[in-house]
N, C-alpha and C. Protein backbone atom coordinates (compact mmCIF):
# COMPACT_ATOMS: atom_id res chain seq x y z
N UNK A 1 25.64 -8.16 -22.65
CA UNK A 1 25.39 -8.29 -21.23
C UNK A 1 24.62 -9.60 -20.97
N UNK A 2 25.07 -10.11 -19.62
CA UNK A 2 24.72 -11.35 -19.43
C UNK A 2 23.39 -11.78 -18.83
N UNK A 3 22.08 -12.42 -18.68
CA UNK A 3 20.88 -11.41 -18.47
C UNK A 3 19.96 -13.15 -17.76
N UNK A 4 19.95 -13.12 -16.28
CA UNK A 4 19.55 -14.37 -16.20
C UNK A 4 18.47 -15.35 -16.79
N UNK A 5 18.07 -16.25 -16.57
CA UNK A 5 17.09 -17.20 -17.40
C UNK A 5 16.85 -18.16 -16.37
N UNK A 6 15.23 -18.34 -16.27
CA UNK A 6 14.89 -19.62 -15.85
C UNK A 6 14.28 -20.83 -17.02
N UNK A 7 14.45 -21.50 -16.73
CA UNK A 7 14.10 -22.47 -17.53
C UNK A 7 13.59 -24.01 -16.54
N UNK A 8 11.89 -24.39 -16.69
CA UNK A 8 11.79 -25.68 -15.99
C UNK A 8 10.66 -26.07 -16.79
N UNK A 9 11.02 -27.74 -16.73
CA UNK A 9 10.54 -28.90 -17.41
C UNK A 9 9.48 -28.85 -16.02
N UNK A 10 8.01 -29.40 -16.98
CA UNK A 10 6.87 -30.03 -15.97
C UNK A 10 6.13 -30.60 -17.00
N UNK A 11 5.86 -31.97 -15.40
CA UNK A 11 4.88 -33.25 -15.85
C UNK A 11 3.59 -32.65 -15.69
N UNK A 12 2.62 -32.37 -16.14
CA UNK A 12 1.38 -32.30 -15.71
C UNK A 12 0.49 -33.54 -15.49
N UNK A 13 -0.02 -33.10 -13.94
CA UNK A 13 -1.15 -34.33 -13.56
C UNK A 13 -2.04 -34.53 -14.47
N UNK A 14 -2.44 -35.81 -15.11
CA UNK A 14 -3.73 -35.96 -15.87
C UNK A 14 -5.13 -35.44 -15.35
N UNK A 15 -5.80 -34.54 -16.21
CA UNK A 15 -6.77 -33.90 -15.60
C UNK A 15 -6.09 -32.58 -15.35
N UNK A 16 -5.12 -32.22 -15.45
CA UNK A 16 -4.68 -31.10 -14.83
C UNK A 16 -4.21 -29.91 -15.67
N UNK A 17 -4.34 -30.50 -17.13
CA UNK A 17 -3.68 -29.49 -18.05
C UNK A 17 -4.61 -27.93 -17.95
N UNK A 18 -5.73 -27.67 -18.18
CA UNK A 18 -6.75 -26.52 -18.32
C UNK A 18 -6.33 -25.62 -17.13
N UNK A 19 -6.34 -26.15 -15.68
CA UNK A 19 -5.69 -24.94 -15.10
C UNK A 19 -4.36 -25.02 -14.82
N UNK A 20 -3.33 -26.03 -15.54
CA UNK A 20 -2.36 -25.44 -15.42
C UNK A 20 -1.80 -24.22 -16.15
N UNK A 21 -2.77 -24.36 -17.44
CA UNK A 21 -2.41 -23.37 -18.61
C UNK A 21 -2.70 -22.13 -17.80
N UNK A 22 -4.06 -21.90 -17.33
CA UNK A 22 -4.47 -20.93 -16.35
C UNK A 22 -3.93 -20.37 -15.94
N UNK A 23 -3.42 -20.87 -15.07
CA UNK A 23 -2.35 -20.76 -13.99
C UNK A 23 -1.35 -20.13 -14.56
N UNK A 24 -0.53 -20.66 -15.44
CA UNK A 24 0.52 -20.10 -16.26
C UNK A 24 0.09 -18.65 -16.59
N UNK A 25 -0.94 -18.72 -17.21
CA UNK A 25 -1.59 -17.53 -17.68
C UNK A 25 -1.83 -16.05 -16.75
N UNK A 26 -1.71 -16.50 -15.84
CA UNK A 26 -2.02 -15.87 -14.53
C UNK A 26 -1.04 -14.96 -13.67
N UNK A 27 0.17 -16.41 -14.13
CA UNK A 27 1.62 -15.83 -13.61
C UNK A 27 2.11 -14.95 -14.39
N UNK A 28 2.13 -15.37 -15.70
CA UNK A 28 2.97 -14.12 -16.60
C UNK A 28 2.29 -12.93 -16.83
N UNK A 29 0.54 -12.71 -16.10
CA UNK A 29 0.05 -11.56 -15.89
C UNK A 29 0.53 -10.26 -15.00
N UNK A 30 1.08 -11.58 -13.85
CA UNK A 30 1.52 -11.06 -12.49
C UNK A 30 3.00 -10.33 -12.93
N UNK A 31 3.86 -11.05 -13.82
CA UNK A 31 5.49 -10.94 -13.64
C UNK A 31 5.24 -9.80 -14.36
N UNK A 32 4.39 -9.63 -15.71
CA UNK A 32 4.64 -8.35 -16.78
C UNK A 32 4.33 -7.64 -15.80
N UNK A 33 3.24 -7.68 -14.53
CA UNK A 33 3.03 -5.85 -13.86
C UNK A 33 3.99 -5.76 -12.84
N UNK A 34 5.30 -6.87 -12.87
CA UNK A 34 5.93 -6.24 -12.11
C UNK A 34 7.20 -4.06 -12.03
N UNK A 35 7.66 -3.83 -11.27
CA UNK A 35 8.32 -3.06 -11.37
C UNK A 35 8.77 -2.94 -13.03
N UNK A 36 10.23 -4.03 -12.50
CA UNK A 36 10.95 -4.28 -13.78
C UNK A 36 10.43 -5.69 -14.42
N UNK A 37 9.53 -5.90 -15.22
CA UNK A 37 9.22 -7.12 -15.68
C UNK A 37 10.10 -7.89 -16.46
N UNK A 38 9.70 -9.39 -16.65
CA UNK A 38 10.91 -9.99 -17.73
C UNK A 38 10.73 -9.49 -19.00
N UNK A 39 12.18 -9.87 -19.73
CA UNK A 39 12.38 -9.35 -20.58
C UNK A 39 11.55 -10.26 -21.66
N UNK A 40 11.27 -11.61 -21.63
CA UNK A 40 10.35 -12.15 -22.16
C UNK A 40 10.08 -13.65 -21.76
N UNK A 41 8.65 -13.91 -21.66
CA UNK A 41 8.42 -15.51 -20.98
C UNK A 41 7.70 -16.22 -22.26
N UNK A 42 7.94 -17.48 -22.08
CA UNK A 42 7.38 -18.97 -23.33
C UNK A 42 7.21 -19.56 -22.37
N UNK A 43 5.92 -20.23 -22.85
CA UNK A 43 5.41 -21.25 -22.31
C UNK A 43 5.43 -22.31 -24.33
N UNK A 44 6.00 -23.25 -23.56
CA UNK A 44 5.91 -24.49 -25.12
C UNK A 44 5.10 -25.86 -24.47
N UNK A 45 4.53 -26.87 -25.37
CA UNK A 45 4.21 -27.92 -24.99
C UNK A 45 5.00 -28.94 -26.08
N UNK A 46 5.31 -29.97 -25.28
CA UNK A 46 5.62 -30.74 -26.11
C UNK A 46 4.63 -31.58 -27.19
N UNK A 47 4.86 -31.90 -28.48
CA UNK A 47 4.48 -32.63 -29.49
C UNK A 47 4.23 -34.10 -29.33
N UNK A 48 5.10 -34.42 -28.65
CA UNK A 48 5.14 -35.65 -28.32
C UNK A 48 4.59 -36.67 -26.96
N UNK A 49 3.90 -35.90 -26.04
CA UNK A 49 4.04 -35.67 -24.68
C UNK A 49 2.77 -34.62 -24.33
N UNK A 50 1.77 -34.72 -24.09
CA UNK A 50 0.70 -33.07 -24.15
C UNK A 50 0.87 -33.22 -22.85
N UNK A 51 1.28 -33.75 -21.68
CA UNK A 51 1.32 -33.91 -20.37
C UNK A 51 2.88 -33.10 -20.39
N UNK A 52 3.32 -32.40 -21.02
CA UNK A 52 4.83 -32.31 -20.97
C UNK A 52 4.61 -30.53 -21.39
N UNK A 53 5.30 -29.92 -20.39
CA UNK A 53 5.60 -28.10 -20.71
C UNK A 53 6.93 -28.02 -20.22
N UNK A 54 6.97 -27.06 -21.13
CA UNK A 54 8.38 -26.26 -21.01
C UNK A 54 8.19 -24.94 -20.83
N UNK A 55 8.69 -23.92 -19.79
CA UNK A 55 8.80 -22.36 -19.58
C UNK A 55 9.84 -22.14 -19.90
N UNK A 56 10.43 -20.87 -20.09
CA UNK A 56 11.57 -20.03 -20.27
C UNK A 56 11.19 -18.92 -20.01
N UNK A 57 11.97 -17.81 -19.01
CA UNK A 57 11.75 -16.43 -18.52
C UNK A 57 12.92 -16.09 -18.42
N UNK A 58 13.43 -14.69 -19.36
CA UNK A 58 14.72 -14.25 -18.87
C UNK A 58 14.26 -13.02 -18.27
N UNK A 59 15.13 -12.42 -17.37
CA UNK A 59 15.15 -11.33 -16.74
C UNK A 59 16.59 -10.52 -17.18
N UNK A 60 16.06 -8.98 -17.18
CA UNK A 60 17.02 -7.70 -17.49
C UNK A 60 18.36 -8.09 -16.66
N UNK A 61 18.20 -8.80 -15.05
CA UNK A 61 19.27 -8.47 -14.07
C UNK A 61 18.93 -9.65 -13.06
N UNK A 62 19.93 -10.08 -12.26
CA UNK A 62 19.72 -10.79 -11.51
C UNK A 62 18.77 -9.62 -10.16
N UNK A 63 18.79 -8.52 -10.01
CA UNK A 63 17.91 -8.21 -9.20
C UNK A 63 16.40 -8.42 -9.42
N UNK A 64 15.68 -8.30 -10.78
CA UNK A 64 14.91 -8.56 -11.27
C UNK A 64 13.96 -9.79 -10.93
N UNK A 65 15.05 -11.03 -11.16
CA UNK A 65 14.51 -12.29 -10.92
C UNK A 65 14.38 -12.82 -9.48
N UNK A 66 15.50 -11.75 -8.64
CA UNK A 66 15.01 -11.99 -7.23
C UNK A 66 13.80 -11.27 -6.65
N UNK A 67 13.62 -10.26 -7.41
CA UNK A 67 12.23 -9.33 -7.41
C UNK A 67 10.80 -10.80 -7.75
N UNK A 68 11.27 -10.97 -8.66
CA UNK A 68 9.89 -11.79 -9.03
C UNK A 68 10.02 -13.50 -7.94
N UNK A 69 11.26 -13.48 -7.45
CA UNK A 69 11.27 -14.84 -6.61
C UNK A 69 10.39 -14.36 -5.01
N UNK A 70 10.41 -13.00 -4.81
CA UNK A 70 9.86 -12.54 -3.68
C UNK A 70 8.62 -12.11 -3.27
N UNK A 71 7.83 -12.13 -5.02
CA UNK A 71 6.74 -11.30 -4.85
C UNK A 71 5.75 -12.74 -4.29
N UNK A 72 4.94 -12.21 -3.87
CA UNK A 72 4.03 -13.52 -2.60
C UNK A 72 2.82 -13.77 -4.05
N UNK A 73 2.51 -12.64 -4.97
CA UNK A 73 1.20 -13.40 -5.85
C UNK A 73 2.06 -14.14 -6.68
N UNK A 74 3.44 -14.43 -7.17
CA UNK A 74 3.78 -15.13 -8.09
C UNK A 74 4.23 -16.11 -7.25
N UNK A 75 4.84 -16.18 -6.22
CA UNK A 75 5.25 -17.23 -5.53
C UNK A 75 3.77 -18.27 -4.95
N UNK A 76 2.62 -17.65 -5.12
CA UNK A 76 1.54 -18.58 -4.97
C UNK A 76 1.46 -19.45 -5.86
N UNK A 77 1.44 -18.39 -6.82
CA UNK A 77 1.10 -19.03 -8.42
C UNK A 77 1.89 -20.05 -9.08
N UNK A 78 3.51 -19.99 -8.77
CA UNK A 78 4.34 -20.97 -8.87
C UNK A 78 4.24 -21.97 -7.87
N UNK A 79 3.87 -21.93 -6.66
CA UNK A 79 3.37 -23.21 -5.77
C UNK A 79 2.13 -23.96 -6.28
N UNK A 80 1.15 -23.23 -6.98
CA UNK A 80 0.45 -24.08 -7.42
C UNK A 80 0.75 -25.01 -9.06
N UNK A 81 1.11 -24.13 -9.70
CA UNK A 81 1.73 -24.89 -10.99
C UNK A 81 2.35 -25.99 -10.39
N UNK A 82 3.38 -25.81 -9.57
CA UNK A 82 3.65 -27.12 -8.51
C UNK A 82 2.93 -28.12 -8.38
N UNK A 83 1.93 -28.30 -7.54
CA UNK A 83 1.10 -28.61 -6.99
C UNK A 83 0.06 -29.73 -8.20
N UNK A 84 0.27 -29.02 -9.38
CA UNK A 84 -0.46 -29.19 -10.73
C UNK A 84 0.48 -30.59 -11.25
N UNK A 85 1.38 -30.49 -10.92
CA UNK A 85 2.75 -31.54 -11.69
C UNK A 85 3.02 -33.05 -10.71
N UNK A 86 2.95 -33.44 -11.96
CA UNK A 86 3.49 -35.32 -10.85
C UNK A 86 5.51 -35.06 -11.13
N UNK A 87 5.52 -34.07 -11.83
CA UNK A 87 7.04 -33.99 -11.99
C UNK A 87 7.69 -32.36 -12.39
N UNK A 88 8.64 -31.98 -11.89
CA UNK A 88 8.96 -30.64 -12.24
C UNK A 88 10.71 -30.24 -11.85
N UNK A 89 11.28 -29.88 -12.71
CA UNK A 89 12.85 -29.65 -12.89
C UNK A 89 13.53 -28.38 -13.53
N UNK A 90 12.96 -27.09 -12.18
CA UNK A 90 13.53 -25.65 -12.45
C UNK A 90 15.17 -26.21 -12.68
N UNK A 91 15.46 -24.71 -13.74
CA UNK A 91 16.96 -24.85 -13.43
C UNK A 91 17.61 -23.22 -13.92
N UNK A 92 18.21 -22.59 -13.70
CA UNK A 92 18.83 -21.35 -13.56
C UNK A 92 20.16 -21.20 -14.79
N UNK A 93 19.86 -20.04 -15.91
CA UNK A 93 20.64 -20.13 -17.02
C UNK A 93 21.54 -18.46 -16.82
N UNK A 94 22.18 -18.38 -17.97
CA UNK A 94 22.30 -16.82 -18.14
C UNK A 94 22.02 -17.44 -19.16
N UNK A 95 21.13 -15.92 -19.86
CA UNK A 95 20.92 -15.62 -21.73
C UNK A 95 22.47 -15.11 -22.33
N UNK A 96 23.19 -15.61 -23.11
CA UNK A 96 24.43 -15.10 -23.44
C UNK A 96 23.99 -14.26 -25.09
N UNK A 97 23.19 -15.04 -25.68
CA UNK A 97 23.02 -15.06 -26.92
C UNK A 97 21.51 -15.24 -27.67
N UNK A 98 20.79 -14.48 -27.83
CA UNK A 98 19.64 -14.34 -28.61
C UNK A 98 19.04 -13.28 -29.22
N UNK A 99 18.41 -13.55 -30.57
CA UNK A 99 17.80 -13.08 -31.59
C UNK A 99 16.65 -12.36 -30.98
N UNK A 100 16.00 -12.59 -29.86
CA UNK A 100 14.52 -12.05 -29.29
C UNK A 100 14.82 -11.06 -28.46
N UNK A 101 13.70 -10.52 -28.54
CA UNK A 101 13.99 -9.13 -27.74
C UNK A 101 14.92 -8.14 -27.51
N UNK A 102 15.16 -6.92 -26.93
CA UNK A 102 16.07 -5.73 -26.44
C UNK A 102 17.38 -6.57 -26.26
């Protein structure tokens, strides 16, 4: 089964890494108490780049991820991670194929 995925690249403002992590930290507090939560979220930093993150969140269902696009404390929380970035490039996957999780 085919199981959606977000996936977005962000620049973090200099000075800005500590609460962006926060922040991050904050959101995937919010998404696990949702209803149906994701099926699993990463946060990575790049090696090369410490101004440079990568997320990944798949969800059970596309209802799911419209659940978490609606809820107003994560939609804060993703306006501010925003807000945190001199650069940022969501983009919308399906999971076809992976080793992690259910």
């Amino acid at each position: 089964m085919e199981r959606p995925c977000t996936m977005t690249w962000w620049r973090v403002r200099p000075g800005n890494e500590a609460e962006f992590l926060d922040t991050a930290h904050r959101l995937a507090d919010v998404l696990m108490r949702l209803p149906n939560p994701p099926g699993g979220l990463t946060l990575v930093q790049s090696v090369d780049d410490e101004a440079v993150f990568e997320t990944l969140g798949w969800f059970h269902g596309q209802q799911d991820l419209e659940a978490m696009r609606q809820n107003d404390d994560a939609r804060t929380l993703l306006e501010r991670l925003v807000t945190l970035c001199s650069e940022f490039r969501p983009t919308a996957h399906r999971v076809v194929y992976s080793t992690a999780g259910p």
